[in-house]
Each structure stands twice: as C-alpha cells, then as structure tokens.
Protein backbone atom coordinates (compact mmCIF):
# COMPACT_ATOMS: atom_id res chain seq x y z
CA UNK A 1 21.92 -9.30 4.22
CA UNK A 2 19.97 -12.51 4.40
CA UNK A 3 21.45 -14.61 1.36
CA UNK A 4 17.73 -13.75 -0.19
CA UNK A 5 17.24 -14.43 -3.81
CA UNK A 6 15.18 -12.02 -6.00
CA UNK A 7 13.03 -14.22 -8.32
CA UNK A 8 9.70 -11.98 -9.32
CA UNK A 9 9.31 -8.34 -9.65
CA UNK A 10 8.38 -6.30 -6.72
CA UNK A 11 4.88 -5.91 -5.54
CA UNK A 12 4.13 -9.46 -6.78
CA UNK A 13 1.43 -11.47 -5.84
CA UNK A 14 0.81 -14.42 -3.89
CA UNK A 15 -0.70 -16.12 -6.36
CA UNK A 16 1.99 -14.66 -8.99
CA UNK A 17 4.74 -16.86 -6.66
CA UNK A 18 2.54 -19.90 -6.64
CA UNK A 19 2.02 -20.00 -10.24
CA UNK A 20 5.90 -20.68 -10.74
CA UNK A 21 6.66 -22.09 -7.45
CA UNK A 22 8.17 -25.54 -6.74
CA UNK A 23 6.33 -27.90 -4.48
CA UNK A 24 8.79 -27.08 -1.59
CA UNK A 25 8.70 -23.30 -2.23
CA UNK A 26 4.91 -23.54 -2.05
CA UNK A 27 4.63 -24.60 1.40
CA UNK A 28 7.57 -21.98 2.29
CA UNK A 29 6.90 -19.47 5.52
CA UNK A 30 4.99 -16.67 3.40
CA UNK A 31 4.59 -12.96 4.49
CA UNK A 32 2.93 -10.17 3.21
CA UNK A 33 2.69 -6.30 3.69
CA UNK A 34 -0.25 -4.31 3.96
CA UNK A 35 -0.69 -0.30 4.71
CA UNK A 36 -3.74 2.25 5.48
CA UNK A 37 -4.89 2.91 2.15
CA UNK A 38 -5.88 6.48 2.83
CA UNK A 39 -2.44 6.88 3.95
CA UNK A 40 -1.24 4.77 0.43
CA UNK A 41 -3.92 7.20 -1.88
CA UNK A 42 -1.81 10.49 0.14
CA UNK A 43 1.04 9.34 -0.79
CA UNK A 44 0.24 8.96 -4.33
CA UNK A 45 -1.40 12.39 -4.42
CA UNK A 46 1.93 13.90 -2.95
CA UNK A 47 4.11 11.98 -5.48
CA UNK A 48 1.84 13.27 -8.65
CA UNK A 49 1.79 16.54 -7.41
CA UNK A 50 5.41 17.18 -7.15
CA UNK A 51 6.40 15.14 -10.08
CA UNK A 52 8.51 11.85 -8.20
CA UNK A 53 7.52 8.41 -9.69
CA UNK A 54 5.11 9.67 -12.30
CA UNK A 55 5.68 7.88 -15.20
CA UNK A 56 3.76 8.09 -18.65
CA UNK A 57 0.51 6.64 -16.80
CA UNK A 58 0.69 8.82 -14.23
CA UNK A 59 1.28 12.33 -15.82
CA UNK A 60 -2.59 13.08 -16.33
CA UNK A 61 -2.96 12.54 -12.62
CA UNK A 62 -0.27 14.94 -12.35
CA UNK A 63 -2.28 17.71 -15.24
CA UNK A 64 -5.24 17.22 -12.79
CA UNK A 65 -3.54 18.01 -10.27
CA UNK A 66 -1.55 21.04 -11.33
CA UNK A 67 -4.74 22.48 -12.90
CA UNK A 68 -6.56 22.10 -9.57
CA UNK A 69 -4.33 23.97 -7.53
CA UNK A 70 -2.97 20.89 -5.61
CA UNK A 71 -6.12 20.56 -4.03
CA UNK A 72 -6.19 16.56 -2.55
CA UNK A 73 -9.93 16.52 -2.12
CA UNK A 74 -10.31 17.40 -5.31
CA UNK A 75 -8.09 14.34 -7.15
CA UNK A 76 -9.83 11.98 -4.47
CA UNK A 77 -13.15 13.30 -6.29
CA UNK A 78 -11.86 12.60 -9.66
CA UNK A 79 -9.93 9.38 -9.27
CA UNK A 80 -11.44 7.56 -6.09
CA UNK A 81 -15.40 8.64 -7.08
CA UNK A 82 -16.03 9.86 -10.27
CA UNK A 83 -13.54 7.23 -12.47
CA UNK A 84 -12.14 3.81 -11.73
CA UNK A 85 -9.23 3.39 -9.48
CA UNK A 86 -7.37 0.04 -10.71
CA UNK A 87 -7.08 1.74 -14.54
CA UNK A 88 -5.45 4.96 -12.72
CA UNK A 89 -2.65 3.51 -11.81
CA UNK A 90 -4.19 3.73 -8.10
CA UNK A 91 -3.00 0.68 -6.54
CA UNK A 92 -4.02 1.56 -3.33
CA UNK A 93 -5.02 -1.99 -1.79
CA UNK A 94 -3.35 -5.69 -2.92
CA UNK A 95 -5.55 -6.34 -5.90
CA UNK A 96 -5.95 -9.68 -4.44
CA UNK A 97 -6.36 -8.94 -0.85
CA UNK A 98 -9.77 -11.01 -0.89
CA UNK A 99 -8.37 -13.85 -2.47
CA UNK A 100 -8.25 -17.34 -0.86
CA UNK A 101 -4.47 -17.52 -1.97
CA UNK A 102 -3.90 -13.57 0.45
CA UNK A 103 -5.87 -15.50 3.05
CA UNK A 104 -3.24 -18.48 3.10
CA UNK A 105 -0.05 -15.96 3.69
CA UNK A 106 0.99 -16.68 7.06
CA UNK A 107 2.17 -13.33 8.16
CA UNK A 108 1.07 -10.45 7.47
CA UNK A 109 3.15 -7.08 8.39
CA UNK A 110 1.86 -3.40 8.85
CA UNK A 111 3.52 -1.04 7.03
CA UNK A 112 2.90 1.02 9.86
CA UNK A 113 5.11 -1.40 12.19
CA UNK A 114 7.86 -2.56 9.62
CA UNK A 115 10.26 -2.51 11.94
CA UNK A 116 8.77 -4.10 14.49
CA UNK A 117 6.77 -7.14 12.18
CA UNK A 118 9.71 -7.62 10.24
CA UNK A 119 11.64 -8.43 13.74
CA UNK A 120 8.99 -10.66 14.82
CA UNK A 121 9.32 -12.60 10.86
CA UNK A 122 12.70 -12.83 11.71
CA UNK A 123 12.18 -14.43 14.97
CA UNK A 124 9.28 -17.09 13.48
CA UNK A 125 11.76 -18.19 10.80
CA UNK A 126 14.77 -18.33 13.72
CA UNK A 127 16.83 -16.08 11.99
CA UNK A 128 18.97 -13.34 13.59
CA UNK A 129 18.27 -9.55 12.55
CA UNK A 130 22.05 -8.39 11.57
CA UNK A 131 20.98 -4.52 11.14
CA UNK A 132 17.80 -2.15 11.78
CA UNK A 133 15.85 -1.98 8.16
CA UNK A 134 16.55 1.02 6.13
CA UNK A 135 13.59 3.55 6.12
CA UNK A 136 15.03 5.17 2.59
CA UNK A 137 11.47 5.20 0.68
CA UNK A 138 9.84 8.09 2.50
CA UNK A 139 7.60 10.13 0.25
CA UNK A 140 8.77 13.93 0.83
CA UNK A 141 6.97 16.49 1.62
CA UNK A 142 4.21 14.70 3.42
CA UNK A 143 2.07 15.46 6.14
CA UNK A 144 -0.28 13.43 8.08
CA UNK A 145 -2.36 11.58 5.85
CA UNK A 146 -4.77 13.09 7.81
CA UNK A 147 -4.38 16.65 7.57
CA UNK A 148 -5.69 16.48 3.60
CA UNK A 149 -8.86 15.26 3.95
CA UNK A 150 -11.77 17.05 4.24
CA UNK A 151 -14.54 15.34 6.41
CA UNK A 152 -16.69 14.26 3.07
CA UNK A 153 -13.90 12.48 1.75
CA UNK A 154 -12.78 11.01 4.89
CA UNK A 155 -16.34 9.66 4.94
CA UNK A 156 -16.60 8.63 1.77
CA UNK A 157 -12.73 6.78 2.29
CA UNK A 158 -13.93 5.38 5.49
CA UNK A 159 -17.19 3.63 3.45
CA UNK A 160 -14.79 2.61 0.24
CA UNK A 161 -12.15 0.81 2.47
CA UNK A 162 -14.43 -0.28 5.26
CA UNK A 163 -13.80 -4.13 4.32
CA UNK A 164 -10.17 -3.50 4.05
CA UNK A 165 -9.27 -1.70 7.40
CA UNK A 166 -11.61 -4.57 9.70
CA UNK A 167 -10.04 -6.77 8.05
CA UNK A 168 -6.20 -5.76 8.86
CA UNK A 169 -7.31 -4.02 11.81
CA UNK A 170 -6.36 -0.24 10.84
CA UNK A 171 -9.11 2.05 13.11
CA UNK A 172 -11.83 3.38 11.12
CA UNK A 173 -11.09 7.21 10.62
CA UNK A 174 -13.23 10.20 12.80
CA UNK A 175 -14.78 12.17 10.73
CA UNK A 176 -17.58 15.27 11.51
C-alpha cells in the first residue's frame, strides 16, 4: 500500500540493512519495533503449547511443555533460568538492542501502540495513511500476559529485563 520494496528477511537487523545498504539508503528515516518481553516469552509459551509456529527447533519446547501439564512457570524455569535463551529459539528481545547501530534508529514503535506509532511514522516521513493496519498476527488463545506468572517469576522477569523495559519505557511489573 506504500510502493515499499521487500529487500531482507523479516526481523532483520539494523546492522543486517547497513551491511548491504547504499550510501543514500544508509542515511534513510529508520524505524524499529520493540514489545514487553514478558508479553513476547507468553506468547511463545502459548504458541509451543498448542502447536502454531513450532518448527523442528521448537518441538522440544513443545515435549516440555506437554509433559509439564502446560504449566508457564514451569517452561520460564527451564528455558529463561536453568538453560540459555538465544540457543532456544527464545528471541524474546532484538539481539542487538544494545548496539550503537539500535541506538542510531530514529524511531522506535511499541508494539503495544502499532497503530498509533505507525501513524505518527507516517506523519514524520509526510506520507498519508491510506487504510488502518491489519491486526491479523494475534496469537490465539491468549490471556493477559499477566495472568501466567506466578510472583517468583514475575520477579525474576522483572530483574532479567530490567535494562530492557527503562530503556523503552515499558513499567516495571508488581509483583508480591
């Protein structure tokens, strides 16, 4: 709807499009998305658990989960505590979020407030929105992100991301 053109996967980096980037497409108007990561980890726990988007990487995640009764506390145990989240398949933060070439994006958008941030992009690059944005990639099933953690892994969340939600300004969670 925007005469866009798709030239890197999706999810790529920042420093993925500067690596094959023209001069002039280097100093283009670049924004990024960003989104809760306890929310993000809930969502993958929901989409192992009922078997959506778990390819061959993902299907032990799935086991775990199956074997555990569903219980989210429990895979947040396993795969946020006990084992390393980036060889899960647990990309639940920008692997380069720290990086000098993240801290050079000029906008960065909530997922939280797509709508809205992707309005005010429009706007800073004087460009008409011709339609509302699609909101087709819903994970099922879900409840508040919330509602599935216990207060030990809320706390223990809270302390992992801590760097992560100051930074992009998500409030740190309540916990008991």
């Amino acid at each position: 709807h925007y005469d866009g053109e798709h030239i890197l996967h999706k999810h790529a980096t920042i420093s993925e499009f500067r690596e094959q980037a023209s001069e002039a497409e280097r100093g283009y108007f670049s924004f990024a998305g960003v989104r809760n990561p306890l929310d993000v980890l809930v969502s993958r726990f929901v989409l192992r658990r009922d078997g959506r988007n778990a390819g061959e990487d993902h299907r032990e995640q799935q086991g775990f989960i199956q074997a555990h009764g569903g219980d989210f506390n429990a895979y947040f145990f396993e795969y946020l505590v006990r084992r390393q989240p980036r060889r899960m398949g647990l990309a639940i933060v920008p692997g380069d979020w720290k990086s000098e070439a993240f801290a050079s994006i000029d906008y960065i958008y909530r997922y939280e407030n797509l709508q809205e941030d992707f309005a005010e992009i429009l706007s800073r690059l004087n460009i008409p929105q011709v339609r509302e944005l699609p909101m087709d990639n819903r994970t099922a099933g879900k409840k508040d992100y919330l509602a599935y953690y216990e207060d030990w892994t809320l706390n223990v969340a809270a302390r992992l991301f801590a760097d992560y939600l100051l930074r992009f300004e998500y409030e740190p969670p309540e916990y008991g």
